[in-house]
N, C-alpha and C. Protein backbone atom coordinates (compact mmCIF):
# COMPACT_ATOMS: atom_id res chain seq x y z
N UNK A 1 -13.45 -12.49 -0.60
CA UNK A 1 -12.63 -12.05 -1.71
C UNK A 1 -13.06 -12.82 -2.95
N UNK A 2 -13.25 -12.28 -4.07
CA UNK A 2 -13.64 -12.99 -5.50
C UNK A 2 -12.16 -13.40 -5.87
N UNK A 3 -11.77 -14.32 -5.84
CA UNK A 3 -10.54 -15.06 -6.38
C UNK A 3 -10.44 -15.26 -7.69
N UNK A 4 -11.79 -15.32 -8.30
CA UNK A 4 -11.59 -15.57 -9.56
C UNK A 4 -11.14 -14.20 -10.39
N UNK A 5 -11.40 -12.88 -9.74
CA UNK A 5 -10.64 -11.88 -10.65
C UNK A 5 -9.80 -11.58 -10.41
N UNK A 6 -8.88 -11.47 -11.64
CA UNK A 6 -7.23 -11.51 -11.75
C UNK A 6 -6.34 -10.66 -10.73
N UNK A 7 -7.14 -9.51 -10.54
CA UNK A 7 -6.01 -8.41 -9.52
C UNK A 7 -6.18 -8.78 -8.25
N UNK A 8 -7.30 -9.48 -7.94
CA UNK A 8 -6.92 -10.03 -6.56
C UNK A 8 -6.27 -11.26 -6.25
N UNK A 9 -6.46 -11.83 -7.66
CA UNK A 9 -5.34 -13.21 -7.47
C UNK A 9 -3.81 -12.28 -7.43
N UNK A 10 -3.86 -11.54 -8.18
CA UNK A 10 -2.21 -10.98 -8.23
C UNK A 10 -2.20 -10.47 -7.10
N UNK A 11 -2.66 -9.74 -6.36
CA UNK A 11 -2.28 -9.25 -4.83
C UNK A 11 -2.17 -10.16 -4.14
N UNK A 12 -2.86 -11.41 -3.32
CA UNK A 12 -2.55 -12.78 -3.27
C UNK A 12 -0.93 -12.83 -3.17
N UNK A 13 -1.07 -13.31 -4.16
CA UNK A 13 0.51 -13.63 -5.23
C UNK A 13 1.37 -12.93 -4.23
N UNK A 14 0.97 -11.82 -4.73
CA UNK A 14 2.49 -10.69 -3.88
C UNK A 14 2.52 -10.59 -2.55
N UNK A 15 1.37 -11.05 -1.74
CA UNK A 15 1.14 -11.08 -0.18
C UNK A 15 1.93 -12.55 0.12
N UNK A 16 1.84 -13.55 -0.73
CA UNK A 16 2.39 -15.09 -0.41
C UNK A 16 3.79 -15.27 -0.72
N UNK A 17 4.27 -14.19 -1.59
CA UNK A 17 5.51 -14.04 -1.62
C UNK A 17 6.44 -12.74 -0.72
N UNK A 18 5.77 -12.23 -0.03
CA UNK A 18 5.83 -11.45 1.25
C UNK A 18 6.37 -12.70 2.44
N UNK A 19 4.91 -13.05 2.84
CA UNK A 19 5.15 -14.49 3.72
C UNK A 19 6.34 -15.07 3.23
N UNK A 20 6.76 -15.47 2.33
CA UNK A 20 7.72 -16.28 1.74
C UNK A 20 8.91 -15.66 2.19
N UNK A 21 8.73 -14.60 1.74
CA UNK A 21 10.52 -13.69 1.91
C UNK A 21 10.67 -13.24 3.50
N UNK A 22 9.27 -13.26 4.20
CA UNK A 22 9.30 -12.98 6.05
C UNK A 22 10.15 -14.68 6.19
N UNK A 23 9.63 -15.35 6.08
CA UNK A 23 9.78 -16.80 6.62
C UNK A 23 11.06 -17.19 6.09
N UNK A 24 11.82 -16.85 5.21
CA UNK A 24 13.12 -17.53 5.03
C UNK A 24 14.41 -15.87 5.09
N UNK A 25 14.02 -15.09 5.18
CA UNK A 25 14.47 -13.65 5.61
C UNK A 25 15.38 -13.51 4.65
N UNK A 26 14.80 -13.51 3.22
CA UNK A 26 15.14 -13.04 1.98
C UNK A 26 15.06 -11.69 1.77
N UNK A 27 15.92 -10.66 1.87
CA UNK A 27 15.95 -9.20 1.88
C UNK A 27 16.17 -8.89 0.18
N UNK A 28 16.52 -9.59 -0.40
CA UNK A 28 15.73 -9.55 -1.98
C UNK A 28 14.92 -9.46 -2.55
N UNK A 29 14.60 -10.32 -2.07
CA UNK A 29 12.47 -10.94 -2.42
C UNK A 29 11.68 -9.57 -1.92
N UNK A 30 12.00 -9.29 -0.74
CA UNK A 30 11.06 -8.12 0.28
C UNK A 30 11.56 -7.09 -0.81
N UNK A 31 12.83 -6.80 -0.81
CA UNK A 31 13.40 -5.40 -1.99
C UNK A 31 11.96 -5.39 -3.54
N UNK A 32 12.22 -6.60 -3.58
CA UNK A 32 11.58 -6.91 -4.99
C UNK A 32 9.76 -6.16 -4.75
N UNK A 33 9.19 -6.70 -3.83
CA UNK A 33 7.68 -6.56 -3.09
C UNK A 33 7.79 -5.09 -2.84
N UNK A 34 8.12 -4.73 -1.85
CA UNK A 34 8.01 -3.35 -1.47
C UNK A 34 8.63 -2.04 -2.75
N UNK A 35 8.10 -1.05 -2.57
CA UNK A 35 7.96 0.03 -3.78
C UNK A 35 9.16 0.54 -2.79
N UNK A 36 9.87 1.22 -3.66
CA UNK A 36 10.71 2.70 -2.89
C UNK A 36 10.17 3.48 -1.96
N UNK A 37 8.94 3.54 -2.43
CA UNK A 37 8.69 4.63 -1.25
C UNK A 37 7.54 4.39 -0.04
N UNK A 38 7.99 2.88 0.04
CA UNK A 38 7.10 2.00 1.13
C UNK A 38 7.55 2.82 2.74
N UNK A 39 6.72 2.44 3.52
CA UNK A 39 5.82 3.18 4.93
C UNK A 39 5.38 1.76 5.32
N UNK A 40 6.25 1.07 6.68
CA UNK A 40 5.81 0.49 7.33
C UNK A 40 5.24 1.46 8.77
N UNK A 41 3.88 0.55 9.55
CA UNK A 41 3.56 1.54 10.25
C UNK A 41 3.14 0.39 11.55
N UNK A 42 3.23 0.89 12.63
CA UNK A 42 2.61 -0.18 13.61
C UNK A 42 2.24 0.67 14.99
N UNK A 43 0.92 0.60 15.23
CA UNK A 43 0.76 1.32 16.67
C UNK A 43 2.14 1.69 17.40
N UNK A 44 2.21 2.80 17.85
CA UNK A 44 3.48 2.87 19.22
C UNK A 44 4.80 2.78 18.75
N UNK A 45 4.58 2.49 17.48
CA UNK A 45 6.23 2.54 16.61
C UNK A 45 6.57 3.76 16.05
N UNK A 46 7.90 3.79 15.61
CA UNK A 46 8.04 5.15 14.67
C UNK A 46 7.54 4.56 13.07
N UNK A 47 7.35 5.32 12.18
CA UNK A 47 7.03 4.84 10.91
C UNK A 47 8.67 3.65 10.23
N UNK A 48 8.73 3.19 9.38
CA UNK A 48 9.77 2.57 9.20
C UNK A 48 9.94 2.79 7.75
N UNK A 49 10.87 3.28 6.77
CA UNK A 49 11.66 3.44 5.26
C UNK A 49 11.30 1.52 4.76
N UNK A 50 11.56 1.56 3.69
CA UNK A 50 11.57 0.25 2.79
C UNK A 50 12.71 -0.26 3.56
N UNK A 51 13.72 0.50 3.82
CA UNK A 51 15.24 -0.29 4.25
C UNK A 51 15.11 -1.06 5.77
N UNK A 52 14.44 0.15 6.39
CA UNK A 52 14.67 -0.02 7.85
C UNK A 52 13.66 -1.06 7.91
N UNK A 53 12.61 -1.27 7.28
CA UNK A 53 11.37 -2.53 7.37
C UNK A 53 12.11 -3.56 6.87
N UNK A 54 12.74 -3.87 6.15
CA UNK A 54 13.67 -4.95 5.32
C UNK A 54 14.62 -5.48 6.63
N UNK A 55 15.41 -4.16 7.24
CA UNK A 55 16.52 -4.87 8.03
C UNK A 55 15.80 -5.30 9.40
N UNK A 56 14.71 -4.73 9.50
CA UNK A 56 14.40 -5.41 10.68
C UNK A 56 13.47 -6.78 10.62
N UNK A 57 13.15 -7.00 9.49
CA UNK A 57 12.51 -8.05 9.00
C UNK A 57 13.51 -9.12 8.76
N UNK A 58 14.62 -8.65 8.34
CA UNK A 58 15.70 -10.16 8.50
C UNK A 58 16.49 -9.94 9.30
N UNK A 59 16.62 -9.64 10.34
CA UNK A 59 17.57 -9.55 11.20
C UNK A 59 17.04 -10.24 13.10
N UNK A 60 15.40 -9.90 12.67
CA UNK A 60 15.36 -10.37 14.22
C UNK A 60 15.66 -11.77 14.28
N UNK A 61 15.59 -12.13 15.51
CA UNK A 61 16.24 -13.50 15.92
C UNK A 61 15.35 -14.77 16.04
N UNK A 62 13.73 -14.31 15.39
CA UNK A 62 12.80 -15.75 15.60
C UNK A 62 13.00 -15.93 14.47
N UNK A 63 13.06 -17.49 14.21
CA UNK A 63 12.20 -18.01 13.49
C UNK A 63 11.09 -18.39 12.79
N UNK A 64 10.25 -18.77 12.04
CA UNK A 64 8.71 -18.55 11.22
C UNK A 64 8.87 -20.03 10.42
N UNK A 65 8.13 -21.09 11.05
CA UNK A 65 7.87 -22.08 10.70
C UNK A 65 6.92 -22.25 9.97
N UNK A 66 5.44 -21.13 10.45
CA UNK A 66 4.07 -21.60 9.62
C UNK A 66 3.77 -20.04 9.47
N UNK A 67 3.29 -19.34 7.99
CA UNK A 67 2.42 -18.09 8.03
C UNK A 67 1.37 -18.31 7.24
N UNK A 68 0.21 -17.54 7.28
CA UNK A 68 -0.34 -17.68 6.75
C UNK A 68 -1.65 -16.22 6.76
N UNK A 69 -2.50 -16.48 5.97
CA UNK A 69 -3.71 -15.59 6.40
C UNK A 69 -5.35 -16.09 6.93
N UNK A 70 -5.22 -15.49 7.32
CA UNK A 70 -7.16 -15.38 7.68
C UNK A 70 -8.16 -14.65 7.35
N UNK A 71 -9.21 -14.70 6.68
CA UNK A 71 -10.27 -13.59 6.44
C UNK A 71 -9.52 -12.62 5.75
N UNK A 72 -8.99 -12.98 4.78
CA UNK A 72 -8.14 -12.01 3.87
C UNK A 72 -8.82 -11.65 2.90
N UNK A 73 -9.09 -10.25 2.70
CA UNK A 73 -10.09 -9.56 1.90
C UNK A 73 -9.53 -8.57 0.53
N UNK A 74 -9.19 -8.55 -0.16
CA UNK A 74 -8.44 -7.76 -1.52
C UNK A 74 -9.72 -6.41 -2.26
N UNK A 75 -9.42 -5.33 -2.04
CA UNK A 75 -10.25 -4.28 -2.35
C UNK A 75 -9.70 -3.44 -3.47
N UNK A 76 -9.86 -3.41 -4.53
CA UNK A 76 -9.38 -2.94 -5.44
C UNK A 76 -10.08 -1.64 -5.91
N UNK A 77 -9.17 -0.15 -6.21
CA UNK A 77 -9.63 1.11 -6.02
C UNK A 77 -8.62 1.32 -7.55
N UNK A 78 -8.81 1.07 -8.62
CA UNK A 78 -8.59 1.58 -9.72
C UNK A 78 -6.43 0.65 -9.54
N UNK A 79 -5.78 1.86 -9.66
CA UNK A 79 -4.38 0.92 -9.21
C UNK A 79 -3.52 1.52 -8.25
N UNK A 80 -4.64 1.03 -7.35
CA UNK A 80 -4.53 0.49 -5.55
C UNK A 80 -5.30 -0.11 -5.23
N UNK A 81 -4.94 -1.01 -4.77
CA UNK A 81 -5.53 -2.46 -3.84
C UNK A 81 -5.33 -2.39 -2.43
N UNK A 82 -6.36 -2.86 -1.62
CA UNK A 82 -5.86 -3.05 0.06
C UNK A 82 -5.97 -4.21 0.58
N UNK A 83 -5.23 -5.02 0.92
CA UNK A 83 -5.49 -5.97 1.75
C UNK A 83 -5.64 -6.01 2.99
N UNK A 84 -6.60 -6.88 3.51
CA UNK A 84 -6.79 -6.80 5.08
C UNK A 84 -7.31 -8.24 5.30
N UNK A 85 -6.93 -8.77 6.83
CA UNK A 85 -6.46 -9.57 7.13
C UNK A 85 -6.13 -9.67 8.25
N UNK A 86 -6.26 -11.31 8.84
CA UNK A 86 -4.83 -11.68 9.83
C UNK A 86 -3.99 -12.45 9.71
N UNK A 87 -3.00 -12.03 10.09
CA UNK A 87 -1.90 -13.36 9.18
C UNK A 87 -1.38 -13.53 10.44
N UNK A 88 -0.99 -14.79 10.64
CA UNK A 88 -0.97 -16.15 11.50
C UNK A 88 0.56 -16.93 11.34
N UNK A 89 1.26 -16.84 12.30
CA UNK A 89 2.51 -17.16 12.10
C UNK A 89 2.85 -18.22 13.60
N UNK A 90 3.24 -19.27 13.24
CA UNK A 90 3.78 -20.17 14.34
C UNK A 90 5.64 -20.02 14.53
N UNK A 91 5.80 -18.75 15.63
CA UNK A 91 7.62 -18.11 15.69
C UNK A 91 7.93 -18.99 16.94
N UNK A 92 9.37 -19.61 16.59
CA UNK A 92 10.40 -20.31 17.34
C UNK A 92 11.25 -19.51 17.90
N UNK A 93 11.03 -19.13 19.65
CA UNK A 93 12.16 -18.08 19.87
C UNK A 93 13.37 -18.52 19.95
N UNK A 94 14.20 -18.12 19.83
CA UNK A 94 15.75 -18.24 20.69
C UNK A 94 15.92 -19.10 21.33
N UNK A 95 15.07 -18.84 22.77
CA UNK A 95 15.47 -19.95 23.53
C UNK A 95 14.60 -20.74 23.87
N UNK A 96 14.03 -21.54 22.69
CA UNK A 96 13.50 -22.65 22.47
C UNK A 96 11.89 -22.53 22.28
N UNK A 97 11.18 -21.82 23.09
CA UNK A 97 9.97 -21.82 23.13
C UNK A 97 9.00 -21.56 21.70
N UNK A 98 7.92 -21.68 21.77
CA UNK A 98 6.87 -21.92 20.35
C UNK A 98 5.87 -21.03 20.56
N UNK A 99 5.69 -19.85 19.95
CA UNK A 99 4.17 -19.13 19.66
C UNK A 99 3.57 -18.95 18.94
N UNK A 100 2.28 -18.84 19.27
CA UNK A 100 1.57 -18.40 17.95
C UNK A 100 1.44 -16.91 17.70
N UNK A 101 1.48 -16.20 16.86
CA UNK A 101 1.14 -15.05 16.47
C UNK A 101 0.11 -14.36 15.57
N UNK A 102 -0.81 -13.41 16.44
CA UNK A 102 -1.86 -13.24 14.84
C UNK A 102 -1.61 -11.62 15.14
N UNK A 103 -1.41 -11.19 13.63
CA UNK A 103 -1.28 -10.29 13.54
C UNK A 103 -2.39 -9.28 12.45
N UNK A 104 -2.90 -8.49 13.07
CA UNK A 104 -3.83 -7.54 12.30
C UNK A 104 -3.12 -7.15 10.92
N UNK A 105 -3.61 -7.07 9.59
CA UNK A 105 -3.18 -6.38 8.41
C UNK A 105 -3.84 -5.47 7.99
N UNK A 106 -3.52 -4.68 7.36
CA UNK A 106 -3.76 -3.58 6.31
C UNK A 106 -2.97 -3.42 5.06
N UNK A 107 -2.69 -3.56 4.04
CA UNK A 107 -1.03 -3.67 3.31
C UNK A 107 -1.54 -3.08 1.85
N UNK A 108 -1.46 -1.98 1.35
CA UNK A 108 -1.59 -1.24 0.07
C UNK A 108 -0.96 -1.25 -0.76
N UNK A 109 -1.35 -1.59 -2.10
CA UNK A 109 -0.61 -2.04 -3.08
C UNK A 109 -0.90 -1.19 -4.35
N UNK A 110 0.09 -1.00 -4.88
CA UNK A 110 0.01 0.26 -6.17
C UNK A 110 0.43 -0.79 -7.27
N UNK A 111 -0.36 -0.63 -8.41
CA UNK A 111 0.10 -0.62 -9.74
C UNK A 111 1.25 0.06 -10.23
N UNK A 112 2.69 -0.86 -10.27
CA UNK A 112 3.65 0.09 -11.05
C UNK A 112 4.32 -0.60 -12.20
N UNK A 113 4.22 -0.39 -13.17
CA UNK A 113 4.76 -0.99 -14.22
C UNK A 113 4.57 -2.14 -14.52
N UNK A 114 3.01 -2.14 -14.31
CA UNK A 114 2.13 -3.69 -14.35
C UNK A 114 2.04 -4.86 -14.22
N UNK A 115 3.12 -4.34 -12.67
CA UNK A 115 3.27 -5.49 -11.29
C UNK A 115 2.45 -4.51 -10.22
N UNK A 116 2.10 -5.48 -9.53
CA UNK A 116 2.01 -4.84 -7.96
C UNK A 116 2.97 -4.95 -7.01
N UNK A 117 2.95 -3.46 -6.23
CA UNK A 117 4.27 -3.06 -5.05
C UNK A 117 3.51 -3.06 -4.09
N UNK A 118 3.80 -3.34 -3.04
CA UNK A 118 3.29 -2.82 -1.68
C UNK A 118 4.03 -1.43 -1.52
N UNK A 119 3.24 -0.86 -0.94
CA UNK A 119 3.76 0.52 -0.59
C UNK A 119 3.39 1.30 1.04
N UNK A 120 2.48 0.51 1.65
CA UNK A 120 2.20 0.73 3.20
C UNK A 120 1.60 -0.64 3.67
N UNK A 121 2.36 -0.75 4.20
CA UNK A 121 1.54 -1.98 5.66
C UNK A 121 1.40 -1.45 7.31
N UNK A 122 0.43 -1.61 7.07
CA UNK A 122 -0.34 -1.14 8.83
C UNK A 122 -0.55 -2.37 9.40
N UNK A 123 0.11 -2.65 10.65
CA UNK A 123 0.28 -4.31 11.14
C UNK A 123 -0.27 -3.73 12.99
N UNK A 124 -0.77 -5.00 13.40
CA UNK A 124 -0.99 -4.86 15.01
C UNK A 124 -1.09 -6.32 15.46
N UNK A 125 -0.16 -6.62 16.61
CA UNK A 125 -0.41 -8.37 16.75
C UNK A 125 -1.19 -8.00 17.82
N UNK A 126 -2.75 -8.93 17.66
CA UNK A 126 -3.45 -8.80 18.43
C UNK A 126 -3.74 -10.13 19.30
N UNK A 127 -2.99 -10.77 19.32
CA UNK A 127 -3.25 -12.30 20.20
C UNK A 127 -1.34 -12.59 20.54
N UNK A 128 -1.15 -12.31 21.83
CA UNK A 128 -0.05 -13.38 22.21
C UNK A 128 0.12 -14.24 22.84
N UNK A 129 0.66 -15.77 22.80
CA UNK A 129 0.63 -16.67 23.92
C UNK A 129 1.48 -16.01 24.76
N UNK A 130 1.52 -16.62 26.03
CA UNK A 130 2.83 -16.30 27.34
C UNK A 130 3.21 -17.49 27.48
C-alpha cells in the first residue's frame, strides 16, 4: 500500500476506527463508518442491513483485546476504494478461554460527502484455535 497518498491514508483511518468501534462495541462509531446502504456478507451467512451488522457486532458476548491488520492493501477506483486484508483479533470467550482470530477482508468504501463510508464488507475467518 503507498501510505504516503492521502486516500489510502483516509481509508486506513476509517478501517482503524472500525477496529476501534468492533473492540469497545460502540454502535455509534460503526453508525458513523458504515453508509445506509451497507451489505455485510460472509460465506454461508445470509447478507446482513447496516442495522443487523451493527447489532450483531455489539451484542455478541466475546470480548476483543487486540485487532489489527495484516498485508492490508487500499485500491483506489476513482470514489471507491477496496480494502483487503487480514485482520487479526486476540477474542476472550465467556468462559474464560483466549483465541486468536484471523479473519479474511474485503471492505468497500465510497466517497460520500468527502468522507469515506464503508458500504460492503466480505469477511471469512480463516484460522481457528481449538
Amino acid at each position: 500500500m503507498h501510505l504516503d497518498q492521502p486516500v489510502q491514508r483516509e481509508i486506513l483511518l476509517v478501517q482503524e476506527q472500525f477496529w476501534k468501534a468492533l473492540k469497545t462495541r460502540d454502535a455509534s462509531l460503526l453508525a458513523t463508518i458504515l453508509a445506509p446502504t451497507f451489505v455485510g456478507r460472509s460465506p454461508g451467512e445470509p447478507d446482513q442491513t447496516r442495522e443487523e451488522f451493527i447489532t450483531i457486532l455489539t451484542a455478541f458476548p466475546i470480548s476483543i483485546s487486540e485487532i489489527a491488520g495484516e498485508a492490508i492493501e487500499v485500491h483506489v477506483f476513482g470514489e471507491v476504494a477496496v480494502l483487503t486484508g487480514v485482520q487479526v483479533a486476540q477474542l476472550h470467550l465467556p468462559e474464560g478461554r483466549v483465541r486468536s482470530s484471523r479473519v479474511m477482508l474485503s471492505n468497500v468504501f465510497r466517497q460520500e460527502d468527502l468522507s469515506w463510508r464503508m458500504v460492503l464488507s466480505h469477511s471469512f475467518e480463516i484460522v481457528q484455535d481449538l
